[in-house]
C-alpha atoms as a PDB file:
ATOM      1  CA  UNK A   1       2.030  54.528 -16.194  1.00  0.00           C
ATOM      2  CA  UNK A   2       0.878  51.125 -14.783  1.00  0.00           C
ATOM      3  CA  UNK A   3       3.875  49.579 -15.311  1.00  0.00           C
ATOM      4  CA  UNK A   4       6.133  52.721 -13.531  1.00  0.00           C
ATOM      5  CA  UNK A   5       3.084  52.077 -10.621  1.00  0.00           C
ATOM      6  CA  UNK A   6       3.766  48.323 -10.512  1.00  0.00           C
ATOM      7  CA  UNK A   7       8.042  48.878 -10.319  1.00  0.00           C
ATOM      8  CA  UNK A   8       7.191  51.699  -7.877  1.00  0.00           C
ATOM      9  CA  UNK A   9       5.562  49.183  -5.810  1.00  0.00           C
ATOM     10  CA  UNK A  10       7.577  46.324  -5.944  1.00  0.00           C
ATOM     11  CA  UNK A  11      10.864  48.787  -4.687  1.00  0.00           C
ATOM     12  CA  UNK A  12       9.234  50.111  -2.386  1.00  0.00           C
ATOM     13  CA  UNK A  13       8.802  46.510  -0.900  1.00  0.00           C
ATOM     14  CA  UNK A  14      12.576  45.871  -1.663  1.00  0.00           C
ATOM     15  CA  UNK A  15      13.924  49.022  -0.106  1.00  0.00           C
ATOM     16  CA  UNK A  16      11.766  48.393   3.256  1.00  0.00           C
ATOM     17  CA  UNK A  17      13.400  44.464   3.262  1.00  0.00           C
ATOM     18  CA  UNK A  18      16.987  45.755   2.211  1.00  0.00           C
ATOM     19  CA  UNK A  19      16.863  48.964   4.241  1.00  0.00           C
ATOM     20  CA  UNK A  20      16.023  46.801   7.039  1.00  0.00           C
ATOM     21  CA  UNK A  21      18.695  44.478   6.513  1.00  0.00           C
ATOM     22  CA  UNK A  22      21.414  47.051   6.353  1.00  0.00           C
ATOM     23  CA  UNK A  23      20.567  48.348   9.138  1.00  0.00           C
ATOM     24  CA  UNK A  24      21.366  45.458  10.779  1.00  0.00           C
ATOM     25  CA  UNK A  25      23.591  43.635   9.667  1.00  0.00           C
ATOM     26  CA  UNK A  26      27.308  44.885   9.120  1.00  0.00           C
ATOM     27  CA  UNK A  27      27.141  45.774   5.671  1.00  0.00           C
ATOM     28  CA  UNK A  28      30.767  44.517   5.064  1.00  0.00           C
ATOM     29  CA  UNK A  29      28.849  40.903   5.666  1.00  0.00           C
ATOM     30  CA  UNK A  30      26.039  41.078   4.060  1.00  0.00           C
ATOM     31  CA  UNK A  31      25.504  39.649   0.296  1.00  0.00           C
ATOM     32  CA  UNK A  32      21.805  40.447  -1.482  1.00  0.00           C
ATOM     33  CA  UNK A  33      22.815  38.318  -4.586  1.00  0.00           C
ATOM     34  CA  UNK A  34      25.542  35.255  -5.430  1.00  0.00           C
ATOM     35  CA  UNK A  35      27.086  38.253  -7.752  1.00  0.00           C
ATOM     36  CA  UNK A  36      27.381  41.213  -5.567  1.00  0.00           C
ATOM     37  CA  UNK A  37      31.182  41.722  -6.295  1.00  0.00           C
ATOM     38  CA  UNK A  38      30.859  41.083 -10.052  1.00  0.00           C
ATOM     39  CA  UNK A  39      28.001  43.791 -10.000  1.00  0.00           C
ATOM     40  CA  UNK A  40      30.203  46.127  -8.258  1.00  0.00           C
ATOM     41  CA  UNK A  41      33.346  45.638 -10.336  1.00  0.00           C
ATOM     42  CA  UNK A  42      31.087  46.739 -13.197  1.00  0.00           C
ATOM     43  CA  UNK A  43      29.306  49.335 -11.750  1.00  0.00           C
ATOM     44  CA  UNK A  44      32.859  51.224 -11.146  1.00  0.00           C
ATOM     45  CA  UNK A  45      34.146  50.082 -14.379  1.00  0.00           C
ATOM     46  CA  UNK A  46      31.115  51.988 -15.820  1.00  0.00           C
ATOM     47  CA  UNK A  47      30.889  54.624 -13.255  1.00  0.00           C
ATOM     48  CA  UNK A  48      34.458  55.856 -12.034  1.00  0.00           C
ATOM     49  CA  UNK A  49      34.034  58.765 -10.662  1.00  0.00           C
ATOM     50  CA  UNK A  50      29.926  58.627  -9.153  1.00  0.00           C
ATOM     51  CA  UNK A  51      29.635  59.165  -5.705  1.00  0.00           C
ATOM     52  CA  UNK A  52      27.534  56.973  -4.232  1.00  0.00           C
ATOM     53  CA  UNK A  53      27.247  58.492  -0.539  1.00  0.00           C
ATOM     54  CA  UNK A  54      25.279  61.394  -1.813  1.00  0.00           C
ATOM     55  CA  UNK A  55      23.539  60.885  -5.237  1.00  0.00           C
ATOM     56  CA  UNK A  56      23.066  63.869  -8.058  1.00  0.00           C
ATOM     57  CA  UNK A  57      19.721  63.031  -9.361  1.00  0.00           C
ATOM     58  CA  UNK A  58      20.908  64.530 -12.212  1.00  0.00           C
ATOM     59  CA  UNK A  59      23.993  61.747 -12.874  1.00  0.00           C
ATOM     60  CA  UNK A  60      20.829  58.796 -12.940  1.00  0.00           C
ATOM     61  CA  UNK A  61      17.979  60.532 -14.779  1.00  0.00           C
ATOM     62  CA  UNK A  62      19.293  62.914 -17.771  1.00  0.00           C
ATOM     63  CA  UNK A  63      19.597  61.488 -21.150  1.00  0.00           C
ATOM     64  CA  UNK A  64      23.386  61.033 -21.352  1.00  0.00           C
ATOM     65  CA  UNK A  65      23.013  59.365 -17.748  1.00  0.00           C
ATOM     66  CA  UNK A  66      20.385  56.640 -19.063  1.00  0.00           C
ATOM     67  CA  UNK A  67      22.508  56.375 -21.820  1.00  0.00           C
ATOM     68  CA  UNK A  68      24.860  54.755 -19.880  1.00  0.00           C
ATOM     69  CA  UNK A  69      22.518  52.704 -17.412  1.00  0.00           C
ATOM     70  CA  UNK A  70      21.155  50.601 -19.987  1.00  0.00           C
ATOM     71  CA  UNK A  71      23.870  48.488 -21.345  1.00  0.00           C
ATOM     72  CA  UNK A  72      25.128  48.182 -17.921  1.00  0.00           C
ATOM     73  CA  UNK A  73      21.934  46.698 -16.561  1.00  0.00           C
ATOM     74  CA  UNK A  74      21.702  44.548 -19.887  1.00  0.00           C
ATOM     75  CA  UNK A  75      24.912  43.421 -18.519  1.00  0.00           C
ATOM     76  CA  UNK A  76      22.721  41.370 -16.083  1.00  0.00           C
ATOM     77  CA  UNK A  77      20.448  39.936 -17.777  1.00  0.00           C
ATOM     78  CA  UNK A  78      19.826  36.354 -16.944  1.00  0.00           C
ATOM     79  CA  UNK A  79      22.394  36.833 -14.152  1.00  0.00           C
ATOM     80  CA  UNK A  80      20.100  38.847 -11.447  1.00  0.00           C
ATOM     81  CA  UNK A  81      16.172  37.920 -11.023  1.00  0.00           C
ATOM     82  CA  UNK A  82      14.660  41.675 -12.232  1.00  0.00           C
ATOM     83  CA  UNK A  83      17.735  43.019 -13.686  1.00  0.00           C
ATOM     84  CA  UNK A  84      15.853  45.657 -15.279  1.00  0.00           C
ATOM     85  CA  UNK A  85      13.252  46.884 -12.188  1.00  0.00           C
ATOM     86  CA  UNK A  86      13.427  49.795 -11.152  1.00  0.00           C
ATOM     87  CA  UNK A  87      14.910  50.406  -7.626  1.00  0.00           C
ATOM     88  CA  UNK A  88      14.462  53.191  -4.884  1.00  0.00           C
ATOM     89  CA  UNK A  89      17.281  55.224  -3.672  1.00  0.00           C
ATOM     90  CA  UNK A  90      18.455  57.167  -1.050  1.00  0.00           C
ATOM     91  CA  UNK A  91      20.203  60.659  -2.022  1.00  0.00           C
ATOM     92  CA  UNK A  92      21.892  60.988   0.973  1.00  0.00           C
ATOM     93  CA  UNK A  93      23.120  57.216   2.703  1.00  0.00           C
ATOM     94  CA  UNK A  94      23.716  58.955   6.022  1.00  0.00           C
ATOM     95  CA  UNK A  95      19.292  59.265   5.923  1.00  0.00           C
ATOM     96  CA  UNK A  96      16.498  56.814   5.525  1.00  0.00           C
ATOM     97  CA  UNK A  97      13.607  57.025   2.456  1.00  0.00           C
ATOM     98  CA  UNK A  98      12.171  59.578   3.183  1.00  0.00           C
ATOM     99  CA  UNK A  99      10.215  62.074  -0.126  1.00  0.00           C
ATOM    100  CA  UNK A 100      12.782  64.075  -0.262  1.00  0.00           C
ATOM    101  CA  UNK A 101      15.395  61.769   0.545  1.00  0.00           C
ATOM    102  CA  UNK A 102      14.230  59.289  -2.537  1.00  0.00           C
ATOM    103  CA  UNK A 103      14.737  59.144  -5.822  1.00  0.00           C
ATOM    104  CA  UNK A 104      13.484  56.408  -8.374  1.00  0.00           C
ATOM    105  CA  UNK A 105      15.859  54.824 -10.915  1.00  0.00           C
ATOM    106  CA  UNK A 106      14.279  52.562 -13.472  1.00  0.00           C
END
């Protein structure tokens, strides 16, 4: 539980920097890490078909989902600083974090 607190805590920092960046900057322009398109060439290697504009809490958090999470995030190890924090998300881009509109992945 402490740990899940302390991950909770440090994306909640991350999404209030990030969500403020986004929103303004061009996100076509904007790079959060040296390995943004590497990360993303994965992620839809791994991922085909997930839409990302609105999330199914179900496609991150059942068993078979996780299952499929890890190994990609191992994939980062030593590449990205906190490859394995969890992160905040928004269920719905087209909205800000708001408790309904959130979702923790870790």
């Amino acid at each position: 539980p402490r740990v899940e607190l302390a991950w909770a805590m440090k994306a909640h920092q991350h999404a209030q920097v990030y969500f403020n960046l986004i929103s303004s900057v061009d996100p076509k322009f904007l790079n959060l890490t040296k390995v943004d398109d590497q990360i993303y060439s994965e992620f839809r290697k791994s991922f085909k078909d997930l839409k990302i504009d609105v999330l199914d809490p179900e496609e991150l958090k059942s068993e078979p989902a996780k299952e499929k999470w890890r190994p990609f995030c191992l994939r980062f190890e030593g590449v990205v600083e906190d490859f394995n924090y969890g992160t905040l998300l928004r269920l719905d881009c087209r909205q800000g974090y708001t408790e309904e509109n959130t979702i923790f992945g870790g």
